[in-house]
Protein backbone atom coordinates (compact mmCIF):
# COMPACT_ATOMS: atom_id res chain seq x y z
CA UNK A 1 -6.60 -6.28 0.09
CA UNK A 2 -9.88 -7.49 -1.03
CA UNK A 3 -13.29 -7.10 0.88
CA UNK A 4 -14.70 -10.23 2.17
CA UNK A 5 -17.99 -11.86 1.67
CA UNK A 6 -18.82 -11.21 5.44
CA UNK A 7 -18.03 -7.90 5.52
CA UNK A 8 -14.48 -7.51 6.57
CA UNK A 9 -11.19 -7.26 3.76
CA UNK A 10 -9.16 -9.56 2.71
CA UNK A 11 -4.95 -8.64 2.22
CA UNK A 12 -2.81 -10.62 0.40
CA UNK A 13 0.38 -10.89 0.03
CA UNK A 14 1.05 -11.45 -3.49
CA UNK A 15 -0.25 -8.54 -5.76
CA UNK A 16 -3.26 -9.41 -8.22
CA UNK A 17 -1.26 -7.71 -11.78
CA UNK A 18 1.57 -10.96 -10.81
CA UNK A 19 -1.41 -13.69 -10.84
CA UNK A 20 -2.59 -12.12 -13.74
CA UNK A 21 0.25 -12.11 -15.74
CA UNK A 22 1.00 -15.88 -14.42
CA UNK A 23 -2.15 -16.50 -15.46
CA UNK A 24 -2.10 -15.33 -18.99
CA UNK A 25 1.78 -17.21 -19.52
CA UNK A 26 0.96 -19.51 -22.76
CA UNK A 27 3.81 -21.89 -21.40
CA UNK A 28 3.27 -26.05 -21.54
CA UNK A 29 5.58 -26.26 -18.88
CA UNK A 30 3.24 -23.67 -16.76
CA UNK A 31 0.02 -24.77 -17.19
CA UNK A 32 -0.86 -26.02 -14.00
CA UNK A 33 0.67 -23.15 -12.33
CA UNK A 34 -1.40 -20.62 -14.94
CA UNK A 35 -4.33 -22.52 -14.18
CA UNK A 36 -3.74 -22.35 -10.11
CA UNK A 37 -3.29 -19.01 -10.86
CA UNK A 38 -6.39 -17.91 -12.66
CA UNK A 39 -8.19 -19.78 -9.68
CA UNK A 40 -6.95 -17.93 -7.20
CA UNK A 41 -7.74 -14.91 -9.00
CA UNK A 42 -11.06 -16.29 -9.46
CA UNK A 43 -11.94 -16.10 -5.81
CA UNK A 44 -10.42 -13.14 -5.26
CA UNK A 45 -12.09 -11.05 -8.22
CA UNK A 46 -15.76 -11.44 -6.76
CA UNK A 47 -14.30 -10.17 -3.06
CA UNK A 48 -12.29 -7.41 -4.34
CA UNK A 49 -15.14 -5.79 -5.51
CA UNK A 50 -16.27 -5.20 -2.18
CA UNK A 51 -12.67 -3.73 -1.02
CA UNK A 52 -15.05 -0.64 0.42
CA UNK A 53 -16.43 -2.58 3.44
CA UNK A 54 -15.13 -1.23 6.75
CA UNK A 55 -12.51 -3.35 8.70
CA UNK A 56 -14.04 -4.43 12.72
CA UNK A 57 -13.38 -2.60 15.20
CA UNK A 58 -11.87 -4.17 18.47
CA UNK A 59 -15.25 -4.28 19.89
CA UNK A 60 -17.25 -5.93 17.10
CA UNK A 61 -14.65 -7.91 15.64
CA UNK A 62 -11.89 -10.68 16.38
CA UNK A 63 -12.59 -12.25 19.92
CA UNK A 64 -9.88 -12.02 22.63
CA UNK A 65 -8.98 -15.11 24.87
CA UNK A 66 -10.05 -18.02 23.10
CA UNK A 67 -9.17 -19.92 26.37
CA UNK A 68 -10.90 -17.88 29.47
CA UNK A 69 -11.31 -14.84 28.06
CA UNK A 70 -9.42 -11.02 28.71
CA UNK A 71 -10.01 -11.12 32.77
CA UNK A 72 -8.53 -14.67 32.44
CA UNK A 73 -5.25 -13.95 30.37
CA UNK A 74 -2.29 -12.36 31.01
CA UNK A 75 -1.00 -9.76 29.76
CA UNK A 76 1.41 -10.01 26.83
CA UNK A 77 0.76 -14.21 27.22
CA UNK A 78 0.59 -15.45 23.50
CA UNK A 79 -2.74 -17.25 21.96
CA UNK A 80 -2.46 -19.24 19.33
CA UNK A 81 -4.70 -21.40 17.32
CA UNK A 82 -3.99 -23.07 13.93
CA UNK A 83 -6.58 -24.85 11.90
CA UNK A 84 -6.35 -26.94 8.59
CA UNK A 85 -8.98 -26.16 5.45
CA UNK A 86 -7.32 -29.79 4.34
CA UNK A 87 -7.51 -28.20 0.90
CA UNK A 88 -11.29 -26.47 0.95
CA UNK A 89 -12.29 -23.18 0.99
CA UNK A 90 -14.29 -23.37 3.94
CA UNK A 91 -13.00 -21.49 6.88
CA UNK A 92 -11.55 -21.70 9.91
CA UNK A 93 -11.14 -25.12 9.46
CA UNK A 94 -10.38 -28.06 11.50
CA UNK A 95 -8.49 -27.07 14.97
CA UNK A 96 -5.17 -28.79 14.90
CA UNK A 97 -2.78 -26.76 17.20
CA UNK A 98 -3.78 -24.75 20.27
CA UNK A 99 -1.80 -22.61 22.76
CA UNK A 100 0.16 -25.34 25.10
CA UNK A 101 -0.04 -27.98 22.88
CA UNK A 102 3.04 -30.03 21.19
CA UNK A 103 4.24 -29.70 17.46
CA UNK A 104 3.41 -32.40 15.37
CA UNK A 105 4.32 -33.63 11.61
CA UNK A 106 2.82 -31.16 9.36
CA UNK A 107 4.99 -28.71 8.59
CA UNK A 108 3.09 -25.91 7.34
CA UNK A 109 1.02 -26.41 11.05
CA UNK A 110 4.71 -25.71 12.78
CA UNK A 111 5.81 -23.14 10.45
CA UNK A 112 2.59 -20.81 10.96
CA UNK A 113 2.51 -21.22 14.69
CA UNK A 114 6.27 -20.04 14.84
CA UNK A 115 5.53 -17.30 12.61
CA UNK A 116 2.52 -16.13 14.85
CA UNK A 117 4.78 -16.53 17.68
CA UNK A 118 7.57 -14.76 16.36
CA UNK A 119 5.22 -11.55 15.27
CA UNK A 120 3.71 -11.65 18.67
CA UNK A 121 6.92 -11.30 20.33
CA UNK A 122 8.38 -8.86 18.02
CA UNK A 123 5.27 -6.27 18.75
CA UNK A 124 5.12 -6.99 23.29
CA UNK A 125 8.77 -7.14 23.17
CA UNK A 126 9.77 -4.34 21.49
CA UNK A 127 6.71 -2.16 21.58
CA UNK A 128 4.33 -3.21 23.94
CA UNK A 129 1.53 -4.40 22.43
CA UNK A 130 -0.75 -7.02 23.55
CA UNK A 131 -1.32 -8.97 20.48
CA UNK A 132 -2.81 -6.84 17.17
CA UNK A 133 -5.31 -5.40 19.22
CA UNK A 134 -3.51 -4.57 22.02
CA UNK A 135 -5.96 -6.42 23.86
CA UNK A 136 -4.53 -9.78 23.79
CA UNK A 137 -6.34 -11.36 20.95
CA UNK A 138 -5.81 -14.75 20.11
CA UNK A 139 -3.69 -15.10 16.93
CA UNK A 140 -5.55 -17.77 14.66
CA UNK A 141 -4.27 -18.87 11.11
CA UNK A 142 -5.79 -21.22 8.79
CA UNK A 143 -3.35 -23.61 6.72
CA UNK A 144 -3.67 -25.69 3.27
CA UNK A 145 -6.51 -23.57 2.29
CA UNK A 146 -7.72 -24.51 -1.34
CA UNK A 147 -6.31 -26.27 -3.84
CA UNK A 148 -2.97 -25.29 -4.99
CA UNK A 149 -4.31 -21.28 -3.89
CA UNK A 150 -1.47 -19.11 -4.79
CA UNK A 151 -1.47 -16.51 -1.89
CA UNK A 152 -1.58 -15.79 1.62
CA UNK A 153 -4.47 -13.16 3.42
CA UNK A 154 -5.82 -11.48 6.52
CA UNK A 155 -9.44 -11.60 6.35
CA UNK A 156 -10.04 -9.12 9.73
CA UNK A 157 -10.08 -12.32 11.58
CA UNK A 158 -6.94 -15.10 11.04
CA UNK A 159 -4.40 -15.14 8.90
CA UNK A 160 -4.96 -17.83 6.18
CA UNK A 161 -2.55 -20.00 3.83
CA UNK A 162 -2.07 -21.56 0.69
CA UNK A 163 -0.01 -24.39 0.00
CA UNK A 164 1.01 -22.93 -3.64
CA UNK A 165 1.25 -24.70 -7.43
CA UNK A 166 4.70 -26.31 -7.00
CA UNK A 167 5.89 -24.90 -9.97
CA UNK A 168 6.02 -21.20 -9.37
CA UNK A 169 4.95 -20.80 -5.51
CA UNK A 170 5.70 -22.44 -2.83
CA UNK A 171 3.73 -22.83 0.52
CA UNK A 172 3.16 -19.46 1.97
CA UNK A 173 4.01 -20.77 5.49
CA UNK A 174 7.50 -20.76 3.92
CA UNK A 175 8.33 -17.22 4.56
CA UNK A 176 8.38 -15.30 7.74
CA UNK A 177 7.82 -12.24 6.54
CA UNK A 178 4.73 -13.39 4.86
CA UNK A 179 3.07 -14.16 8.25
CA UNK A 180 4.71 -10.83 9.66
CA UNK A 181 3.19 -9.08 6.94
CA UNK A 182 0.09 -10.06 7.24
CA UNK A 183 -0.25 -9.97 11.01
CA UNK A 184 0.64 -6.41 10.85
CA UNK A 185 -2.34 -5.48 8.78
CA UNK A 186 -4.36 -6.45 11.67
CA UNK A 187 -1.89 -4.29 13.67
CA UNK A 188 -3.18 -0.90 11.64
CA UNK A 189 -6.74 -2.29 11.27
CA UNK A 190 -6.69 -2.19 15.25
CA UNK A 191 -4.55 1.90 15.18
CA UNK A 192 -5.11 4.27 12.16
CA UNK A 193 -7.21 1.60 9.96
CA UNK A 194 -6.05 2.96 6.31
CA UNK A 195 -7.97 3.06 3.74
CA UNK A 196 -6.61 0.36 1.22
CA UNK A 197 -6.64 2.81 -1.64
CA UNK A 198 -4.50 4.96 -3.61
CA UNK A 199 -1.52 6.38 -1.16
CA UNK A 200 -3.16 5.65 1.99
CA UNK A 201 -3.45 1.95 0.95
CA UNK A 202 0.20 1.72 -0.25
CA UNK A 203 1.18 3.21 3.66
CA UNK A 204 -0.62 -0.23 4.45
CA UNK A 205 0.94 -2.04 2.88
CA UNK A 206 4.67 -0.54 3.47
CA UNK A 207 3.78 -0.46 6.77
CA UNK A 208 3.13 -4.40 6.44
CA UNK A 209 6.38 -5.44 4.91
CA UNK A 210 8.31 -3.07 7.11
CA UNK A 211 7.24 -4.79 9.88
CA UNK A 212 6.99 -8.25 8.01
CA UNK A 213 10.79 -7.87 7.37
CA UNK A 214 11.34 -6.69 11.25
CA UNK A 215 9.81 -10.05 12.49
CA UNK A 216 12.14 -11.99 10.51
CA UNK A 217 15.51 -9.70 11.28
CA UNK A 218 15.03 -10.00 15.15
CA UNK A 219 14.21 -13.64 14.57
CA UNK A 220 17.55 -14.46 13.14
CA UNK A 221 19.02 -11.56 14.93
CA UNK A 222 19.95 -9.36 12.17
CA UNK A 223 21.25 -6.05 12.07
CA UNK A 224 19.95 -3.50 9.91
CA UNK A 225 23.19 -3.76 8.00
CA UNK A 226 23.03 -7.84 7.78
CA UNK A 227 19.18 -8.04 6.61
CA UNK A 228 18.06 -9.10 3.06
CA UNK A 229 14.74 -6.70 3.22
CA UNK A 230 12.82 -9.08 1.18
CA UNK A 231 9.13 -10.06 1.47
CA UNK A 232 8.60 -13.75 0.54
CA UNK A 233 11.29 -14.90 0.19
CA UNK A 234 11.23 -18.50 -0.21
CA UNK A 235 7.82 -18.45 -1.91
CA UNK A 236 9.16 -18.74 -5.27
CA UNK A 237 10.42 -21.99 -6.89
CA UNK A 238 13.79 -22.33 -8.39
CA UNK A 239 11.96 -22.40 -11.51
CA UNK A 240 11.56 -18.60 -11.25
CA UNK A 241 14.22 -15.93 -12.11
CA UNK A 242 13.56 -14.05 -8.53
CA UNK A 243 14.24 -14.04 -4.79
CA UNK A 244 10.97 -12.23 -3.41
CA UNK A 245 7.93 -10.74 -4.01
CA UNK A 246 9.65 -7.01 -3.05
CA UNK A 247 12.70 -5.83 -2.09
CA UNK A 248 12.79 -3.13 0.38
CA UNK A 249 16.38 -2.40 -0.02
CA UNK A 250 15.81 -2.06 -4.03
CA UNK A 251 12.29 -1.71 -5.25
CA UNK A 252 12.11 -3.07 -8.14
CA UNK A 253 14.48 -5.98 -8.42
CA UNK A 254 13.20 -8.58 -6.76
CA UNK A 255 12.50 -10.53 -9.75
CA UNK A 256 12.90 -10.20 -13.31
CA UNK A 257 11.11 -13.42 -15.08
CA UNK A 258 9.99 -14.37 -18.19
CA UNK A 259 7.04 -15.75 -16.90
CA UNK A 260 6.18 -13.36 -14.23
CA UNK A 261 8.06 -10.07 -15.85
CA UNK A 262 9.64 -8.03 -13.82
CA UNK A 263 9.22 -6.35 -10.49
CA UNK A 264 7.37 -3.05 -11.64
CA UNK A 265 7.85 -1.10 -8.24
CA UNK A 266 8.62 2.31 -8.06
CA UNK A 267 12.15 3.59 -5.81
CA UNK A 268 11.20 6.82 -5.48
CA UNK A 269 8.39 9.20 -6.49
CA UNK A 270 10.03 10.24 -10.05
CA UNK A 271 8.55 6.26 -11.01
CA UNK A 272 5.04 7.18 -8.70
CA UNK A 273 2.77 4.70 -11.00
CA UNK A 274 -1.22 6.33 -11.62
CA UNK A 275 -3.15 3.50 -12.26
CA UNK A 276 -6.94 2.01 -11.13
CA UNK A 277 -5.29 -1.53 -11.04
CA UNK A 278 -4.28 -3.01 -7.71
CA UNK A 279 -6.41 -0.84 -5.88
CA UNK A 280 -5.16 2.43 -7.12
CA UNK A 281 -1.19 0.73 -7.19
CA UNK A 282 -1.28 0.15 -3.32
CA UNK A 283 1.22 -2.84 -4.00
CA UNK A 284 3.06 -1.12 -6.84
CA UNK A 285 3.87 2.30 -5.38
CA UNK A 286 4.45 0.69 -1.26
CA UNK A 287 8.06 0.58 -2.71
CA UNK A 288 8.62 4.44 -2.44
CA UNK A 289 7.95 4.22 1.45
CA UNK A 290 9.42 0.94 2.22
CA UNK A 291 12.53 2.69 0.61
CA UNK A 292 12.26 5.74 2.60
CA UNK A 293 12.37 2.91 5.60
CA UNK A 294 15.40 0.97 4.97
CA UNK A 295 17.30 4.29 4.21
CA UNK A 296 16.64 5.50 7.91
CA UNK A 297 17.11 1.57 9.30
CA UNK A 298 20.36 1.53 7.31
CA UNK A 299 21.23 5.12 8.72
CA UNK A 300 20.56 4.43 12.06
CA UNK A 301 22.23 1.31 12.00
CA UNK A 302 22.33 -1.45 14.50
CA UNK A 303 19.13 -3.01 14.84
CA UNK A 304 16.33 -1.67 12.18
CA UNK A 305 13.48 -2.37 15.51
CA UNK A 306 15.10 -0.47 17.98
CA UNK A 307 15.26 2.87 16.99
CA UNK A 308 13.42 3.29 13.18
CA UNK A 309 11.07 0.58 13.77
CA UNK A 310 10.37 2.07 17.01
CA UNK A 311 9.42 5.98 15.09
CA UNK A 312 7.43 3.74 12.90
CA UNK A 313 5.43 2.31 15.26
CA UNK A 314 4.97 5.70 17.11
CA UNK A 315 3.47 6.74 14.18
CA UNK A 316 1.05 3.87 13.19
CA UNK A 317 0.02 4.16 16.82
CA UNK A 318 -0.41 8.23 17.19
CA UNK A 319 -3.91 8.20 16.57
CA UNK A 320 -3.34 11.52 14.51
CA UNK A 321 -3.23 9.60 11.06
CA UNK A 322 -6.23 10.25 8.99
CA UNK A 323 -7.53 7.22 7.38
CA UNK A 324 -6.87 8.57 3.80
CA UNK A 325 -3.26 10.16 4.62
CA UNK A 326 -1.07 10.31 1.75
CA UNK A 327 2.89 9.89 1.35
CA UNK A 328 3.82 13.64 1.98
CA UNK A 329 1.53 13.21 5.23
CA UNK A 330 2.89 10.14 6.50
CA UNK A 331 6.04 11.56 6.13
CA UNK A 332 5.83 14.15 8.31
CA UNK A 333 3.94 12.53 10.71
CA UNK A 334 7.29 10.21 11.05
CA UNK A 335 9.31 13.68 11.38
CA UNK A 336 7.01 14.34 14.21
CA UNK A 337 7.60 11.16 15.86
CA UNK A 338 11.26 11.20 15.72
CA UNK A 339 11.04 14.49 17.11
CA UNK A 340 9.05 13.31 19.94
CA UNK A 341 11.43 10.87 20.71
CA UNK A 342 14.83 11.91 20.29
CA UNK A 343 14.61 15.95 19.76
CA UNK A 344 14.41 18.06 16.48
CA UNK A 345 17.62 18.14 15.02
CA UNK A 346 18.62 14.83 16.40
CA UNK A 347 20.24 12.45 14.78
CA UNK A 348 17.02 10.23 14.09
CA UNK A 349 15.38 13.16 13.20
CA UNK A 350 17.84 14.00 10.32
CA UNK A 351 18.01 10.10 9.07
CA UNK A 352 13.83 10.55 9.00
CA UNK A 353 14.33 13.59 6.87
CA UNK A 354 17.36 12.11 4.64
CA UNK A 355 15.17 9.37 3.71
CA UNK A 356 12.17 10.64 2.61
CA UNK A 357 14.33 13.51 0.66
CA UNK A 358 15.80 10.59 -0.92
CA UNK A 359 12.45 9.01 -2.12
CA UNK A 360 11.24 12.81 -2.98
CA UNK A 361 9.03 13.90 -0.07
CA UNK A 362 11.47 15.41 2.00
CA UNK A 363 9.58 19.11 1.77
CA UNK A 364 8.47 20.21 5.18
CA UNK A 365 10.18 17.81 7.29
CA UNK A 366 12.95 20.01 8.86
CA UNK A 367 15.82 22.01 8.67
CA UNK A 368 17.76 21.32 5.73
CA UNK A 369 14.21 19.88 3.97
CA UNK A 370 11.83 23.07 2.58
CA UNK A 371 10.80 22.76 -0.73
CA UNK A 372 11.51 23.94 -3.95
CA UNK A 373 9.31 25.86 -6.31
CA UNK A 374 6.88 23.14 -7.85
CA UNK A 375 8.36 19.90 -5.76
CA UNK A 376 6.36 20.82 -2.62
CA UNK A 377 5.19 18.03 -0.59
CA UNK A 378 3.39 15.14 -2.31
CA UNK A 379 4.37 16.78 -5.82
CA UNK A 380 4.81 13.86 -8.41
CA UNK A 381 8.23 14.48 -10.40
CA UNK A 382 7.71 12.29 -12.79
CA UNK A 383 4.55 9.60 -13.88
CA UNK A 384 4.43 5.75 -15.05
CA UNK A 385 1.14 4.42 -16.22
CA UNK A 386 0.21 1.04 -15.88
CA UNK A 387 -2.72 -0.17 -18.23
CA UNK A 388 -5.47 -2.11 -16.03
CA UNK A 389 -5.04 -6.00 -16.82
CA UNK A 390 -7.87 -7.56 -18.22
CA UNK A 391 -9.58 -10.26 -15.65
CA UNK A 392 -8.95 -13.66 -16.52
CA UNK A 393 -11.42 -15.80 -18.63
């Protein structure tokens, strides 16, 4: 995530230490994409300094009902808009698609506006929710934004895309779980509203591919068992030793390039990586809950929405998450959620427990979970360091 010049912060989907190392690659062959790359880093750099700025709250921010207004809607009726940026950087754009109208030729256009439907219906259907806000908000997205711009954001407002370099990326409309993703940060901007920092910001962004990879299994109606638990894939090129940007299934194997290196997240809190990159690693170490995720899905079995996605929800929605909540407390505020659900000592309960055991914060959970001496709750087992990447020239 990366504050935005009007105040709000901007989350995107591919981390900043991958466009840096793309941009430093001394390849022929890669130039173009090292240059696309050091752009979009370029305008990102001058907005992530300004990651502090508050998000909007629903009654400042995003408007609901773009067509009538909330007395005029109904509720859990979709509203969508997409816009093009025809290749600027000026936003929202020029209208192209709006609720009840047709699809036409440009396929970015039809991919985002399935995507935004898709994420709607996972979050009304499933959970309840009237849009991000719960108050029926329109969904907006902005498509071919920039020139060759290597990434995907929310900006507190829309969802906006870039069309990619060709040679590494791909259009960022490509991948469902991208637009899921992103869509869900505007879900925990509107509920607990995380601080995008250290721990707390990695529960952000878990929380966003956990639900980015839920809008894409109930789209191709996939049990927990059948999913990949990638984010983005599709957005690399076959030029690129890699099949997403994460796995949730496997941190740390979703690529392995020589251009890109490999995928440096964390499994479980033995690889917990201290670092002031990346906004205190909230891309890096969002692998050690994501895991603890897909080891309850997987546990549970059938579909990954129904029952864990469901405890995960509960839990984003509570209200009793403080803004700066770390791993150990997220943790048990899912172990209070599946109790609230389905009993203590159920079996939901125990597959909440088993998971985060197996990630390392299973202390305090439940029966079966107290601590040992020295590996209480939140204790760190074991350190990485990453070494903050210099900024591009």
């Amino acid at each position: 995530m990366t504050g935005s010049s009007h105040g709000f912060s901007r989350c995107t989907i591919v981390p900043p230490y991958l466009l840096v190392r793309l941009a430093r690659v001394d390849d022929p062959r890669l130039a173009a994409a090292a240059e696309a790359a050091r752009r979009s880093l370029m305008r990102d750099v001058p907005i992530r300094e300004l990651r502090a700025a508050a998000h909007p709250t629903p009654s400042s921010s995003v408007h609901s009902g773009v067509h009538g207004g909330a007395a005029a809607r109904v509720r859990g009726h979709v509203d969508r808009a997409v816009s093009d940026a025809g290749g600027l950087e000026r936003l929202p754009g020029r209208l192209v698609r709006r609720e009840g109208q047709p699809a036409g030729a440009d396929l970015a256009v039809n991919e985002a506006w399935a995507g935004l439907g898709d994420t709607h219906s996972l979050f009304w259907n499933m959970f309840e929710r009237d849009s991000i806000d719960d108050r029926g908000v329109s969904l907006e997205a902005t498509v071919h934004y920039g020139r060759n711009y290597d990434n995907a954001f929310w900006d507190g407002e829309r969802m906006v895309f870039g069309d990619g370099d060709g040679l590494v990326f791909n259009r960022f409309t490509a991948s469902l779980t991208v637009i899921g993703h992103e869509l869900t940060h505007g879900v925990t901007q509107f509920t607990a509203n995380l601080a995008y920092e250290g721990q707390s910001g990695a529960i952000n962004e878990s929380l966003s591919d956990v639900f980015g990879s839920l809008v894409e299994q109930r789209s191709l109606g996939q049990s927990a068992a059948e999913a990949g638990w990638l984010i983005g894939e599709g957005l690399f090129t076959d030029q690129v030793q890699g099949v997403a940007l994460r796995s949730l299934k496997a941190p740390g194997t979703a690529y392995n390039d020589d251009a890109l290196g490999k995928d440096p997240q964390p499994a479980d809190m033995t690889g917990y990586i201290e670092t002031e990159d990346d906004n205190g690693g909230v891309h890096l170490n969002s692998g050690i809950p994501n895991r603890a995720f897909y080891l309850v899905a997987t546990a549970l079995g059938g579909n990954a929405w129904e029952t864990a996605g469901q405890i995960w929800f509960d839990t984003l929605t509570s209200g009793t998450l403080g803004r700066t909540v770390d791993f150990a407390g997220f943790a048990r505020a899912t172990s209070r959620a599946a109790v609230t659900r389905h009993g203590a000592g159920s079996r939901e309960h125990q597959a909440v427990i088993a998971g985060w055991t197996a990630v390392g914060l299973g202390g305090g959970l439940g029966t079966g979970s107290r601590p040992r001496s020295g590996t209480g709750p939140g204790t760190v087992v074991g350190r990485a360091t990453v070494v903050p990447a210099p900024r591009p020239e």
